[in-house]
Protein backbone atom coordinates (compact mmCIF):
# COMPACT_ATOMS: atom_id res chain seq x y z
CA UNK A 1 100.61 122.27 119.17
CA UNK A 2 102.34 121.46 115.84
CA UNK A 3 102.32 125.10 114.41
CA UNK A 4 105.66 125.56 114.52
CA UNK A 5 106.96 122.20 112.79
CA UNK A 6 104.29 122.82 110.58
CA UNK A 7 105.78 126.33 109.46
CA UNK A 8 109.23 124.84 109.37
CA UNK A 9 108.49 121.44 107.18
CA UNK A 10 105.63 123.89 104.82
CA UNK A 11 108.38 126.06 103.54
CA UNK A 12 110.99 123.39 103.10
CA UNK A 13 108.91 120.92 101.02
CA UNK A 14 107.07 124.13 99.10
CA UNK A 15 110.78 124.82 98.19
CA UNK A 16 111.37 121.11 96.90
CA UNK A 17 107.78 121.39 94.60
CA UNK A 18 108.42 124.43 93.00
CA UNK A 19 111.21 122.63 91.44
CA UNK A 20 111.27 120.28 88.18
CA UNK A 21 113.90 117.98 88.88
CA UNK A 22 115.43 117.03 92.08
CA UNK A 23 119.17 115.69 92.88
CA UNK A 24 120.36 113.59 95.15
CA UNK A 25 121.83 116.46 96.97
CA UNK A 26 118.54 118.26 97.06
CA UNK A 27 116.76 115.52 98.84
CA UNK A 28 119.91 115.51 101.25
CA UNK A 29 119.83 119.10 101.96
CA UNK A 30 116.04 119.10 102.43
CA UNK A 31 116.36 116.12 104.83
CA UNK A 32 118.95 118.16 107.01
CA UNK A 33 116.13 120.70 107.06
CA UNK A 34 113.76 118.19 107.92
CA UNK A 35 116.42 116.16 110.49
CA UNK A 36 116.71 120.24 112.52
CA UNK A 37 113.29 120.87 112.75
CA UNK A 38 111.95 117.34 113.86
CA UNK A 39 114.55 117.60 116.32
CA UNK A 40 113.63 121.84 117.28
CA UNK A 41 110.30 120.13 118.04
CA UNK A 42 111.51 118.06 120.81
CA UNK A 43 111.29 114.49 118.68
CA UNK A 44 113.23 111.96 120.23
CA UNK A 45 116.76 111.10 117.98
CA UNK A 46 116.35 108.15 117.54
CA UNK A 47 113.03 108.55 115.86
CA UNK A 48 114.52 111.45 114.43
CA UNK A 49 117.18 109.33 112.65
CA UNK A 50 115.05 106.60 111.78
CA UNK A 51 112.37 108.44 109.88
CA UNK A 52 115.19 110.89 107.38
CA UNK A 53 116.84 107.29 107.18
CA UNK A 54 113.61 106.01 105.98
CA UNK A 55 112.75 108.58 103.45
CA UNK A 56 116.03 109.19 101.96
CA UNK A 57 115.76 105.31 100.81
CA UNK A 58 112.34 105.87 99.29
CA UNK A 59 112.98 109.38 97.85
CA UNK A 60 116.64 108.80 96.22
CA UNK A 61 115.22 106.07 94.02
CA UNK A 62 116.11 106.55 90.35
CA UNK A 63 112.01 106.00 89.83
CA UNK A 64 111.29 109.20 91.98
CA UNK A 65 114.21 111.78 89.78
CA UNK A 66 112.52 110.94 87.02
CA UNK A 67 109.38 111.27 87.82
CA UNK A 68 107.08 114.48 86.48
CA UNK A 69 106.62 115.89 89.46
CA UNK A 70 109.54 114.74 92.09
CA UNK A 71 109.13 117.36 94.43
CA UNK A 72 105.69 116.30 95.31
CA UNK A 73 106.33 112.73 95.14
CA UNK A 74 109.05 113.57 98.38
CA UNK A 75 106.18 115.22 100.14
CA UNK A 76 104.19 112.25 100.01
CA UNK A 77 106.98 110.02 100.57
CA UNK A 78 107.35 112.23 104.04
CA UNK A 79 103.64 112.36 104.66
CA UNK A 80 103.35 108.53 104.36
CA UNK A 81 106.12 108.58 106.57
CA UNK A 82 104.99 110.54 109.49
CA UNK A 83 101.84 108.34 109.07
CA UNK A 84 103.68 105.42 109.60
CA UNK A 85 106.19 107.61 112.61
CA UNK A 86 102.32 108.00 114.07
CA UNK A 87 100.94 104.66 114.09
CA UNK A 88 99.63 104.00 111.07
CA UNK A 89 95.47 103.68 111.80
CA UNK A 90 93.69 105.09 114.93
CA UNK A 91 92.66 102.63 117.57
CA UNK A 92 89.91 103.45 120.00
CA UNK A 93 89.80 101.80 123.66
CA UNK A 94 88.79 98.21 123.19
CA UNK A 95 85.58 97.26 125.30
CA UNK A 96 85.64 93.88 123.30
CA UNK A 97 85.49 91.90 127.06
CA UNK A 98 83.19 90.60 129.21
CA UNK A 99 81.15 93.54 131.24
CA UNK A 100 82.54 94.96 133.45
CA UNK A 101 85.58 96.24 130.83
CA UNK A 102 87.85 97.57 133.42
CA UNK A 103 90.26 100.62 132.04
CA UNK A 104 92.80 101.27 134.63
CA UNK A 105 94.52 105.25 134.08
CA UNK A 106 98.24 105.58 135.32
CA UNK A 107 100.32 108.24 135.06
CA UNK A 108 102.26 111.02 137.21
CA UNK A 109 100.35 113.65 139.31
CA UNK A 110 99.39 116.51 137.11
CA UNK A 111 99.13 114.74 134.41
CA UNK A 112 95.43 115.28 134.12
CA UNK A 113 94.61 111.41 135.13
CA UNK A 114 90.96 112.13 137.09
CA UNK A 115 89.85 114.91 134.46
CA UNK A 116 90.94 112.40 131.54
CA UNK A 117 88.88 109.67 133.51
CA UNK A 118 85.58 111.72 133.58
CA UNK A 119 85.70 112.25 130.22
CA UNK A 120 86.29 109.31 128.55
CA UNK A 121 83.56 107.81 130.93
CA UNK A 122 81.14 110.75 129.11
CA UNK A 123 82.62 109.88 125.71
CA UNK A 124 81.74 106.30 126.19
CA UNK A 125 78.04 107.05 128.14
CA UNK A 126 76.97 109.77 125.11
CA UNK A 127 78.91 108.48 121.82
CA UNK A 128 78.39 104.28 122.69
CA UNK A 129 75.34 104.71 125.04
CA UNK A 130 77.57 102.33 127.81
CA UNK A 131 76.54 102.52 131.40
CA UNK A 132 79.80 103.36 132.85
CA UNK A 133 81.25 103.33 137.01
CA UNK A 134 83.93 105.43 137.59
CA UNK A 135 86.29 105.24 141.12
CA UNK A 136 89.24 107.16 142.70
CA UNK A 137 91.67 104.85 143.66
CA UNK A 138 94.03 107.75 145.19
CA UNK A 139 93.68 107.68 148.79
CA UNK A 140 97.19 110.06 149.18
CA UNK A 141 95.93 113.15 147.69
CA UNK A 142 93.16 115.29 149.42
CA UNK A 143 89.83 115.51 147.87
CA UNK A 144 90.94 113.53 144.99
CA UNK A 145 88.42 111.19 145.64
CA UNK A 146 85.61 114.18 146.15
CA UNK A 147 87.10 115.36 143.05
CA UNK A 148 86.41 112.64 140.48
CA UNK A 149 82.82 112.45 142.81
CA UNK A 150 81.95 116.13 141.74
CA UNK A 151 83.35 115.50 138.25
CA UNK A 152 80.90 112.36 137.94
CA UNK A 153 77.86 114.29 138.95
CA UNK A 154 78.60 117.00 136.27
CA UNK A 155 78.42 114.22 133.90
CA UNK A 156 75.54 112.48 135.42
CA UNK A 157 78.30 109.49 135.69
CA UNK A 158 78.24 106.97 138.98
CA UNK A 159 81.03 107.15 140.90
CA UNK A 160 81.70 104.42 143.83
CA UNK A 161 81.25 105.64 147.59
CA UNK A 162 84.11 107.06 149.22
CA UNK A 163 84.76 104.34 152.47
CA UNK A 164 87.66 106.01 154.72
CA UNK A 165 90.38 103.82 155.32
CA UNK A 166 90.63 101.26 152.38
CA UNK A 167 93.56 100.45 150.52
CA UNK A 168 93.68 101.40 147.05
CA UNK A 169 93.87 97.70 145.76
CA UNK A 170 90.52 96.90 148.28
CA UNK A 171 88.58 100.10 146.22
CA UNK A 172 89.50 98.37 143.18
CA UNK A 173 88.21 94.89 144.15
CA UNK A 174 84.86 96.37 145.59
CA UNK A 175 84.30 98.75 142.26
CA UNK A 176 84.61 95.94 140.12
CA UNK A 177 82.19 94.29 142.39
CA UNK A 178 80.11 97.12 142.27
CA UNK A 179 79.93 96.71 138.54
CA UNK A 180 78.95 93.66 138.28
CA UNK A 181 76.27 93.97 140.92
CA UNK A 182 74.93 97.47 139.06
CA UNK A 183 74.84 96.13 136.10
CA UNK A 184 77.72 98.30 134.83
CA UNK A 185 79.33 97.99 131.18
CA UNK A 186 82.90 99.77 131.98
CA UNK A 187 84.40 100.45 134.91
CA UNK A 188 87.09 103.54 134.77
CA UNK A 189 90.02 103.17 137.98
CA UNK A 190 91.80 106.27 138.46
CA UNK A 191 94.67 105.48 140.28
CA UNK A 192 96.93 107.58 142.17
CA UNK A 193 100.13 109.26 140.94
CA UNK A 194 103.31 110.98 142.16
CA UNK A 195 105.58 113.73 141.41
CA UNK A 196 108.01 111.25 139.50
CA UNK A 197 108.49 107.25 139.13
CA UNK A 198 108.97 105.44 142.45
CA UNK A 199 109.42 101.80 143.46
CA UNK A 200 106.16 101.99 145.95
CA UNK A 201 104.23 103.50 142.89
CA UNK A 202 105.16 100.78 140.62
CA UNK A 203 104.10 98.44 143.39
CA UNK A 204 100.99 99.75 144.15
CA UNK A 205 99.80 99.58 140.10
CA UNK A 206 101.57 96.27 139.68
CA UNK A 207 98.78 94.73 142.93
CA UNK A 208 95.86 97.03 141.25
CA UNK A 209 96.15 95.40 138.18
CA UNK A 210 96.18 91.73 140.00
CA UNK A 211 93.26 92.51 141.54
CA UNK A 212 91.13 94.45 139.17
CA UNK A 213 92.03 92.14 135.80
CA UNK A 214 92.08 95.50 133.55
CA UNK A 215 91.51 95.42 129.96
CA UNK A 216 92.91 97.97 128.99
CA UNK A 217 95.94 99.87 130.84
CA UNK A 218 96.16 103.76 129.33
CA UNK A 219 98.90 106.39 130.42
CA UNK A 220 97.77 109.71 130.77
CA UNK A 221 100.74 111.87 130.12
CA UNK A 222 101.12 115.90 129.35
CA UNK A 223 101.96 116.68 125.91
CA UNK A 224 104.14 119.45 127.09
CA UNK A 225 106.53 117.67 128.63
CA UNK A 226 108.63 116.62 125.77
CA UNK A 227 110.74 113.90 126.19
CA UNK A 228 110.42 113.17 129.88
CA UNK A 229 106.94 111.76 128.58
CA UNK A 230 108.73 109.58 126.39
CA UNK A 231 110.90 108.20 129.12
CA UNK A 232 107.57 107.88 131.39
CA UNK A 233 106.14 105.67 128.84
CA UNK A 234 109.03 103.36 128.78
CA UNK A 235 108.78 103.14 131.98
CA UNK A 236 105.12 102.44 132.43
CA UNK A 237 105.34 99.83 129.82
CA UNK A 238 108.23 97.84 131.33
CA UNK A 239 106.77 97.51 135.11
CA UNK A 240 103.31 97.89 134.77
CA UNK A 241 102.40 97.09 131.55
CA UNK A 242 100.17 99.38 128.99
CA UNK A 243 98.07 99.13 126.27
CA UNK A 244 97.30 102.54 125.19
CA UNK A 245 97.98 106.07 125.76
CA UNK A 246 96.24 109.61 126.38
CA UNK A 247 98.22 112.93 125.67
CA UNK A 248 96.69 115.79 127.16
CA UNK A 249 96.69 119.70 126.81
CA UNK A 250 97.04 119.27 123.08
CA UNK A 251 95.39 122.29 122.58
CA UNK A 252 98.59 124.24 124.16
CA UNK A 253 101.67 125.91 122.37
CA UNK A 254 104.21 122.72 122.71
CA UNK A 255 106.34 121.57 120.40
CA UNK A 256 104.77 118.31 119.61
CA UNK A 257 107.71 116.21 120.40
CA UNK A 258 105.83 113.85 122.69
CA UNK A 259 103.02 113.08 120.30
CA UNK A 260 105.35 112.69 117.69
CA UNK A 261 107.81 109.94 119.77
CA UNK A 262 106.06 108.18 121.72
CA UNK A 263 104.33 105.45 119.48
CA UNK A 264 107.44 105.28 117.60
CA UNK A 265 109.23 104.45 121.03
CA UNK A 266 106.77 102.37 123.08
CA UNK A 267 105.35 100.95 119.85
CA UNK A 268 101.82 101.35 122.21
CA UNK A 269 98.98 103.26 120.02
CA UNK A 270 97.99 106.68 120.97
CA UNK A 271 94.11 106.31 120.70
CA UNK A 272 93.02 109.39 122.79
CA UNK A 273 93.78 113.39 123.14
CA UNK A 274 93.12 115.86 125.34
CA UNK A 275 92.00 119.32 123.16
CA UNK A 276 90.46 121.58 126.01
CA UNK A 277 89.21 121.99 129.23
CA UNK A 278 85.31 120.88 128.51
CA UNK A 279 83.85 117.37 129.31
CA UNK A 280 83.45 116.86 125.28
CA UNK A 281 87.02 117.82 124.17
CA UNK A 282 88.33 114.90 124.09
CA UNK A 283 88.58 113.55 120.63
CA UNK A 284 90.47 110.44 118.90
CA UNK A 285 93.99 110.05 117.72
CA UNK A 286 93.98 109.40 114.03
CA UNK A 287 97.70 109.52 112.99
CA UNK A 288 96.69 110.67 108.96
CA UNK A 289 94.71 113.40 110.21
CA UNK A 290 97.47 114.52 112.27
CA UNK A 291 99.82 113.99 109.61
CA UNK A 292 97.72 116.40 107.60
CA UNK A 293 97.81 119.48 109.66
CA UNK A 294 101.54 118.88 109.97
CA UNK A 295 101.54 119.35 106.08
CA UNK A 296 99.21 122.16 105.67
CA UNK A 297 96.83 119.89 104.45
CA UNK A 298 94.32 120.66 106.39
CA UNK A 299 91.39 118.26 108.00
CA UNK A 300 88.13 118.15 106.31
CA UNK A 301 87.18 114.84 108.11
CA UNK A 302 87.47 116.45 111.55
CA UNK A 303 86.36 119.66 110.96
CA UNK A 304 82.68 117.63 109.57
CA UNK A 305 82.92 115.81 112.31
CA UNK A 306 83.66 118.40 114.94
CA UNK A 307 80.01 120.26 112.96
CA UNK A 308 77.98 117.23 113.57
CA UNK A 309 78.57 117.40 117.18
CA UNK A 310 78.58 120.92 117.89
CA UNK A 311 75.44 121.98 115.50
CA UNK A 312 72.05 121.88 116.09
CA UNK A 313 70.22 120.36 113.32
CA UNK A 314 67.28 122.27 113.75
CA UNK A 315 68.62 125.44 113.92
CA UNK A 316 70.57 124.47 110.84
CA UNK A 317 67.24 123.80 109.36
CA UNK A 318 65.59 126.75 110.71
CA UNK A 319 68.58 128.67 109.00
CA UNK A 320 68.61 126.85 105.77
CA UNK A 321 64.89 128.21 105.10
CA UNK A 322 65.49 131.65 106.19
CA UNK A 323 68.35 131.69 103.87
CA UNK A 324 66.16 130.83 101.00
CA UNK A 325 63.99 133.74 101.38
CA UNK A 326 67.21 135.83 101.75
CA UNK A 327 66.61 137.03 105.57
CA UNK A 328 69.61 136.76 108.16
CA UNK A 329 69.03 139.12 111.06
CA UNK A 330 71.44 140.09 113.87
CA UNK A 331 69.98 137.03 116.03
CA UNK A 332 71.14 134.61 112.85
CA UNK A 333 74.27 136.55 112.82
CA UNK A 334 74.85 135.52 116.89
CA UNK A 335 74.26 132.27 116.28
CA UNK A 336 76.61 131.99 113.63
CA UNK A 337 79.34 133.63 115.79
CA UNK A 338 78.46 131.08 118.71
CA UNK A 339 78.33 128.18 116.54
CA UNK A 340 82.39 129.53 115.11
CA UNK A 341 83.26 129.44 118.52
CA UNK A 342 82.10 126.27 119.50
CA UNK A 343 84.05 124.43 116.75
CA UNK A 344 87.07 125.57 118.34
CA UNK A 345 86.67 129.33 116.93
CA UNK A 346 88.84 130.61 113.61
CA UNK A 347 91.79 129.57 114.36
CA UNK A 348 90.62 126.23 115.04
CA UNK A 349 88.68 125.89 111.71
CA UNK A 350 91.24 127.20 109.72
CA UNK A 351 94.13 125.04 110.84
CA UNK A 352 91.53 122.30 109.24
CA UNK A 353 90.75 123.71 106.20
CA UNK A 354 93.61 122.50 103.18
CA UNK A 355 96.06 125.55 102.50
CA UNK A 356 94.47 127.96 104.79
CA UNK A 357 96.79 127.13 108.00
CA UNK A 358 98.72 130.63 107.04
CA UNK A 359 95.82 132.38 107.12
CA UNK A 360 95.81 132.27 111.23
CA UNK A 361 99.27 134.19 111.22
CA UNK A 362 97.40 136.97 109.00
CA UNK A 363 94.45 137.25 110.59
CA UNK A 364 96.10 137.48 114.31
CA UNK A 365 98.45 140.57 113.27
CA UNK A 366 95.35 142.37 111.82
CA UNK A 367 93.26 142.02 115.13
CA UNK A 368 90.49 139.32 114.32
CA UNK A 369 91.18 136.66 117.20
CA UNK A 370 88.20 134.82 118.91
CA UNK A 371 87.93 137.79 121.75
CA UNK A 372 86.28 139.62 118.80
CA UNK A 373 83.09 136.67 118.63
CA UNK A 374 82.41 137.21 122.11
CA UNK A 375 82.43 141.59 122.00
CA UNK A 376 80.53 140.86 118.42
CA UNK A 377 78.11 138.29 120.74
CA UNK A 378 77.55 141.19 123.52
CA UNK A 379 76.95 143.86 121.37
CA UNK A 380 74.13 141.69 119.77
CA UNK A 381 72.84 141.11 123.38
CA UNK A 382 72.79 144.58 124.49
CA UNK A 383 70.34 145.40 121.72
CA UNK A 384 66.38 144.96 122.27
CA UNK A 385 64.59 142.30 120.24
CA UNK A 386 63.12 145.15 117.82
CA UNK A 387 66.93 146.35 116.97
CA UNK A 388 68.16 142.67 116.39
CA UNK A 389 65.36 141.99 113.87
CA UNK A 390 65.54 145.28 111.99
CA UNK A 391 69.27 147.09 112.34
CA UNK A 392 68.44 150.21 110.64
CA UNK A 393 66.74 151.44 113.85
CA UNK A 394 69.99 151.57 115.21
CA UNK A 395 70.60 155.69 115.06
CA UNK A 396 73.46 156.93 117.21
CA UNK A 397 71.11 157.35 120.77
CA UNK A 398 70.89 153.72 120.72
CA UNK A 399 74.24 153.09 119.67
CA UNK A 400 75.24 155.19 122.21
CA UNK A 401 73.37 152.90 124.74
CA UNK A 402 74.77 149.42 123.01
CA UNK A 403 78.11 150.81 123.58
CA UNK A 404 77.95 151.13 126.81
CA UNK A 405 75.98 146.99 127.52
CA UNK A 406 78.31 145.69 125.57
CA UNK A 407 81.28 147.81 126.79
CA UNK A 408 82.78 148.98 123.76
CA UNK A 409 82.49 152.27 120.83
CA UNK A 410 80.67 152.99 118.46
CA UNK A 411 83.51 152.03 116.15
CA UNK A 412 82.92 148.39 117.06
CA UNK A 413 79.17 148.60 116.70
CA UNK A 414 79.33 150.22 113.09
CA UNK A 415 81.67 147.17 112.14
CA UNK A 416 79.43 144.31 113.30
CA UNK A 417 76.72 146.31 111.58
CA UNK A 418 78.85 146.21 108.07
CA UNK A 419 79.73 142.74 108.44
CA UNK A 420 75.99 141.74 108.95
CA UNK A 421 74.92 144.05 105.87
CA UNK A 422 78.02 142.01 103.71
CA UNK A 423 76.47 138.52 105.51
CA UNK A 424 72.79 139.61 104.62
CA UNK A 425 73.55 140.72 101.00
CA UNK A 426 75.52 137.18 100.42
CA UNK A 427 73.00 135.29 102.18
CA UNK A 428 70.45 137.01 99.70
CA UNK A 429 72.67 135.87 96.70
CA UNK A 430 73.40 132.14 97.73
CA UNK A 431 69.23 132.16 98.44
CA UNK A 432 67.67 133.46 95.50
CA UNK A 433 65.87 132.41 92.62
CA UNK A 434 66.73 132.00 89.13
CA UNK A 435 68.79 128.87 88.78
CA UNK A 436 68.64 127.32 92.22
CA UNK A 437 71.02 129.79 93.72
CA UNK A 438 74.46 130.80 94.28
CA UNK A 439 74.65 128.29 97.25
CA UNK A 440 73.69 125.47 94.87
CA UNK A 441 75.64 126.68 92.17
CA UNK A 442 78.88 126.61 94.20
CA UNK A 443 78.11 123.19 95.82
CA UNK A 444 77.05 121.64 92.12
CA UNK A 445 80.50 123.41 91.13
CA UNK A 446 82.48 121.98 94.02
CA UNK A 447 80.97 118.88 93.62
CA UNK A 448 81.76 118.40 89.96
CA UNK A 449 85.78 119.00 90.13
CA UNK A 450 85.55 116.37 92.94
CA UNK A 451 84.00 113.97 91.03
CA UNK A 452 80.81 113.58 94.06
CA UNK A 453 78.03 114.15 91.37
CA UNK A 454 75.43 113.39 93.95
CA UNK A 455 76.85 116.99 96.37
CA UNK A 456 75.39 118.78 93.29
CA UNK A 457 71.63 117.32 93.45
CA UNK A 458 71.60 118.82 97.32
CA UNK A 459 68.90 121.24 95.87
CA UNK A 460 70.76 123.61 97.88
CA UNK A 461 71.42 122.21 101.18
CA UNK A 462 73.54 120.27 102.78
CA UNK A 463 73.59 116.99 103.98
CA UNK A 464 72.76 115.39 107.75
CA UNK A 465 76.72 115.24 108.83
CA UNK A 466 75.20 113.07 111.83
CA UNK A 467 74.50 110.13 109.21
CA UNK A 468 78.11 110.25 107.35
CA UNK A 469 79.53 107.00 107.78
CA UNK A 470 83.16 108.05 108.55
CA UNK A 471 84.56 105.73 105.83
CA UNK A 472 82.67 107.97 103.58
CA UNK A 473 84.34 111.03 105.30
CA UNK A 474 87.81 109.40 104.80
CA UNK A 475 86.94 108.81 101.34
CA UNK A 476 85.40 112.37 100.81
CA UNK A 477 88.61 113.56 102.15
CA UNK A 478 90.81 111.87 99.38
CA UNK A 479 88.40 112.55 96.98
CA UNK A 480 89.20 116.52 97.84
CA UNK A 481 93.31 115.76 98.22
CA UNK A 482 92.90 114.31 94.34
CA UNK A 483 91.19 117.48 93.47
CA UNK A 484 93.79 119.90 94.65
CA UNK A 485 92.16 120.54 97.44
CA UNK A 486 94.30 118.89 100.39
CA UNK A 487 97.79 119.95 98.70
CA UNK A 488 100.06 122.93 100.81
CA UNK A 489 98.98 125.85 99.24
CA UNK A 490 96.11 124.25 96.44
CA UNK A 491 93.68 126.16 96.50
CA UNK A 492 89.53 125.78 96.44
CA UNK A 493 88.15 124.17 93.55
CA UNK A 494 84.78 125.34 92.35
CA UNK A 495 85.10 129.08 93.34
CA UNK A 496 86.42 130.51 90.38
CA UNK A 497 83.53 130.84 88.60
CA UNK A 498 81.01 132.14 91.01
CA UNK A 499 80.03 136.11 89.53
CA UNK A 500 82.10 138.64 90.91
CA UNK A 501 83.34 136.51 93.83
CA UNK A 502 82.57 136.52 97.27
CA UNK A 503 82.19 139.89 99.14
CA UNK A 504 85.77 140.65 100.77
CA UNK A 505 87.62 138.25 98.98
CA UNK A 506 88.95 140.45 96.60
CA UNK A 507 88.79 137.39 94.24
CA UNK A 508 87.66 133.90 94.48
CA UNK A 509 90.38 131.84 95.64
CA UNK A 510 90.53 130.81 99.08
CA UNK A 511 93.60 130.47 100.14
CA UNK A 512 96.45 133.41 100.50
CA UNK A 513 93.75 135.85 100.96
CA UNK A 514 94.87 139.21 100.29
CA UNK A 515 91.45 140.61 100.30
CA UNK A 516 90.38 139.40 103.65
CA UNK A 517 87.96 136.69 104.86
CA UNK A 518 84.26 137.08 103.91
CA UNK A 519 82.54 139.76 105.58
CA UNK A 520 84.66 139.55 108.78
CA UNK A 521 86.02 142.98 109.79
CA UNK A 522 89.75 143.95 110.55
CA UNK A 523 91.26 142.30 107.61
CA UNK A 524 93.40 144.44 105.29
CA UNK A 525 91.48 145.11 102.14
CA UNK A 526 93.14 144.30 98.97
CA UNK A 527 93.66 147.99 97.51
């Protein structure tokens, strides 16, 4: 979504850092830089205007030209800034009200209202353990009502019985009867939309909302509409009244515009986004983080958080003791891939990680996108159990045989087969004996430049990510900015003095990779 501002603001405030001192007319010329590509990525002008307004006064200040470092004192004047552009602190949907809560969705038809509905009605039954009913208020569409039904039942979610013939104000009144009757902590109305604002529209929410009492009032719009969603809000909030907001399809190329505007116009908090298609991708608006991967400075706090969901601790366990005795077989090696892809696949973990958001750009010009996990995952399952435990069984017959499973060459199945020797030989390193191993050597490392003492004392594993408090996250996370780690372009602290570095690195810094990513095939080797 943001890739492209992000591009544009990285190499104009990389520009300002590498210098020692900054003018007045630097800071003006960077702005205008700033000013043409808030605007290239569809932010409103007004906001536009207000936030280079807003930054020039902090960054012209005779405290900040003489300051050692001025260039990076404007970055975090502009960080602090978009912070601020964003909201300031994430806020969740408020259930603080008597059972039944009632969250009432509006928006226009597309917009992703009945999906949205579904899952924040699975984020609320799995994360908060709420008992939640959810009803389709739009008796103009066909099957919506069946939809949000069939959606429900995927989610093992109760939805209210379709009667033919009510009025979408009499649904509301009997499913917050319903509620109360089942015993219900939230009830989720997803009301009907249209193609674009109308007067009978704005009538129809204004009577649902006498009715039904809502606590909370949340517009579903699509993040790739630009400014039109910006407009919709306005609207929204000036008839029917909202408290919140849900952008969808963040996960898709946009410009960000939308995201970036609308709190700054509405002044109502985004608290929810729509990442992907699946029930779970739905995850929480936290303007820092955001501000973040606009910077380059990656997302540590999300990308824990996105583990803790999508690992399975006992696996992880299972793993962490076959590591110590060195072993990591083709099976391991599958369930790495599937756990990559789960956490929103490479590109997806490396827009988190600080300074490694250019390392997307390289990797998709040499090849390596997440296609190549799922031919790597069926070659792996074309093999028999005997050839996944021991790979040097694999003589060209076989091969011959995987090839055509998994419907690719032999070319493809001698890569995976490199990769997993390069995997097996580091996993043999980072598990063995002498003084704890490389894996705890590199953690106690890591953990020393950050100043977290206790990381070292993991005796070699890591910790339960389900348990993190998130405060702790958020202070782990500017524990690592401190160290270096969360600056555009800083690099990996800790690494540099691991023996001979890690295999296809080339050398031990992270970021700006010449010599590939560990063990993963199709990079350009550093020659």
């Amino acid at each position: 979504m943001f890739e492209n501002l992000q591009d544009r603001l990285g190499s104009i405030l990389n520009g300002l850092t590498g210098r020692g001192a900054l003018s007045e007319a630097d800071v003006s010329a960077a702005l205008r830089e700033v000013r043409r590509a808030l605007l290239e990525a569809d932010v409103a002008l007004d906001v536009v205007r207000s936030f280079t307004d807003r930054v020039r006064e902090k960054a012209v200040g005779a405290e900040i030209l003489k300051s050692i470092k001025p260039g990076q004192m404007v970055v975090k004047i502009v960080h602090d800034e978009l912070i601020e552009m964003l909201g300031g602190e994430g806020v969740g949907i408020d259930l603080h009200a008597p059972a039944p809560v009632v969250v009432m969705m509006v928006g226009l038809q597309g917009s992703g209202k009945t999906t949205t509905s579904a899952k924040i009605a699975h984020r609320l039954s799995t994360r908060e353990k709420k008992k939640v009913l959810m009803a389709s208020l739009d008796t103009r569409r066909p099957a919506a009502q069946e939809q949000l039904r069939q959606l429900g039942a995927q989610a093992s979610i109760d939805t209210l019985p379709i009667i033919a013939g009510q009025s979408p104000t009499d649904i509301a009144a009997r499913a917050v009867q319903a509620a109360k009757l089942g015993g219900h902590d939230v009830v989720i109305l997803d009301t009907a939309g249209r193609t674009h604002i109308d007067e009978p529209l704005m009538v129809e929410m204004a009577d649902i909302k006498k009715r039904s009492n809502p606590h909370e009032i949340l517009l579903v719009a699509d993040s790739l509409t630009g400014q039109d969603a910006v407009n919709l809000a306005r609207n929204f909030d000036e008839r029917v009244g909202i408290t919140g907001l849900v952008l969808t399809r963040m996960d898709g190329d946009g410009r960000g515009g939308a995201a970036l505007s609308m709190r700054a116009v509405t002044g109502k908090p985004i608290k929810l986004i729509g990442v992907g298609e699946k029930m779970s991708e739905l995850e929480e608006f936290h303007p820092r983080r955001i501000a973040d991967r606009i910077l380059g400075m990656g997302d540590i706090v999300s990308l824990v958080e996105r583990a803790a969901e999508n690992i399975d601790a006992e696996k992880a366990a299972a793993m962490a003791a076959k590591m110590a005795k060195g072993k990591f077989d083709l099976d391991d090696l599958a369930d790495q891939l599937r756990q990559m892809q789960k956490m929103g696949g490479m590109g997806g973990i490396m827009g988190m990680m600080p300074g490694m958001a250019g390392m997307k750009d390289k990797m998709a010009a040499a090849g390596l996108d997440d296609k190549l996990f799922g031919r790597q995952i069926a070659i792996i399952q074309s093999m028999t159990r005997a050839e996944r435990a021991n790979p040097d069984l694999l003589k060209h017959s076989r091969k011959k045989r995987i090839a055509a499973g998994s419907g690719t060459d032999a070319a493809a199945i001698n890569k995976l087969l490199k990769m997993h020797r390069q995997m097996a030989d580091m996993m043999k390193m980072m598990g063995g004996k002498g003084k704890g191993g490389m894996m705890k050597q590199m953690m106690g490392g890591l953990a020393g430049k950050m100043g977290l003492g206790g990381l070292g004392g993991m005796g070699g594993g890591m910790p339960d990510l389900s348990n993190i408090d998130p405060k702790q996250l958020e202070a782990l996370q500017k524990q690592a900015e401190a160290a270096g780690l969360g600056k555009p372009g800083g690099g990996m602290p800790g690494l540099g003095g691991l023996p001979g570095g890690l295999p296809g690195l080339g050398g031990a810094k992270l970021p700006g990779l010449g010599g590939g990513f560990p063990g993963l095939p199709g990079l350009p080797k550093k020659k």
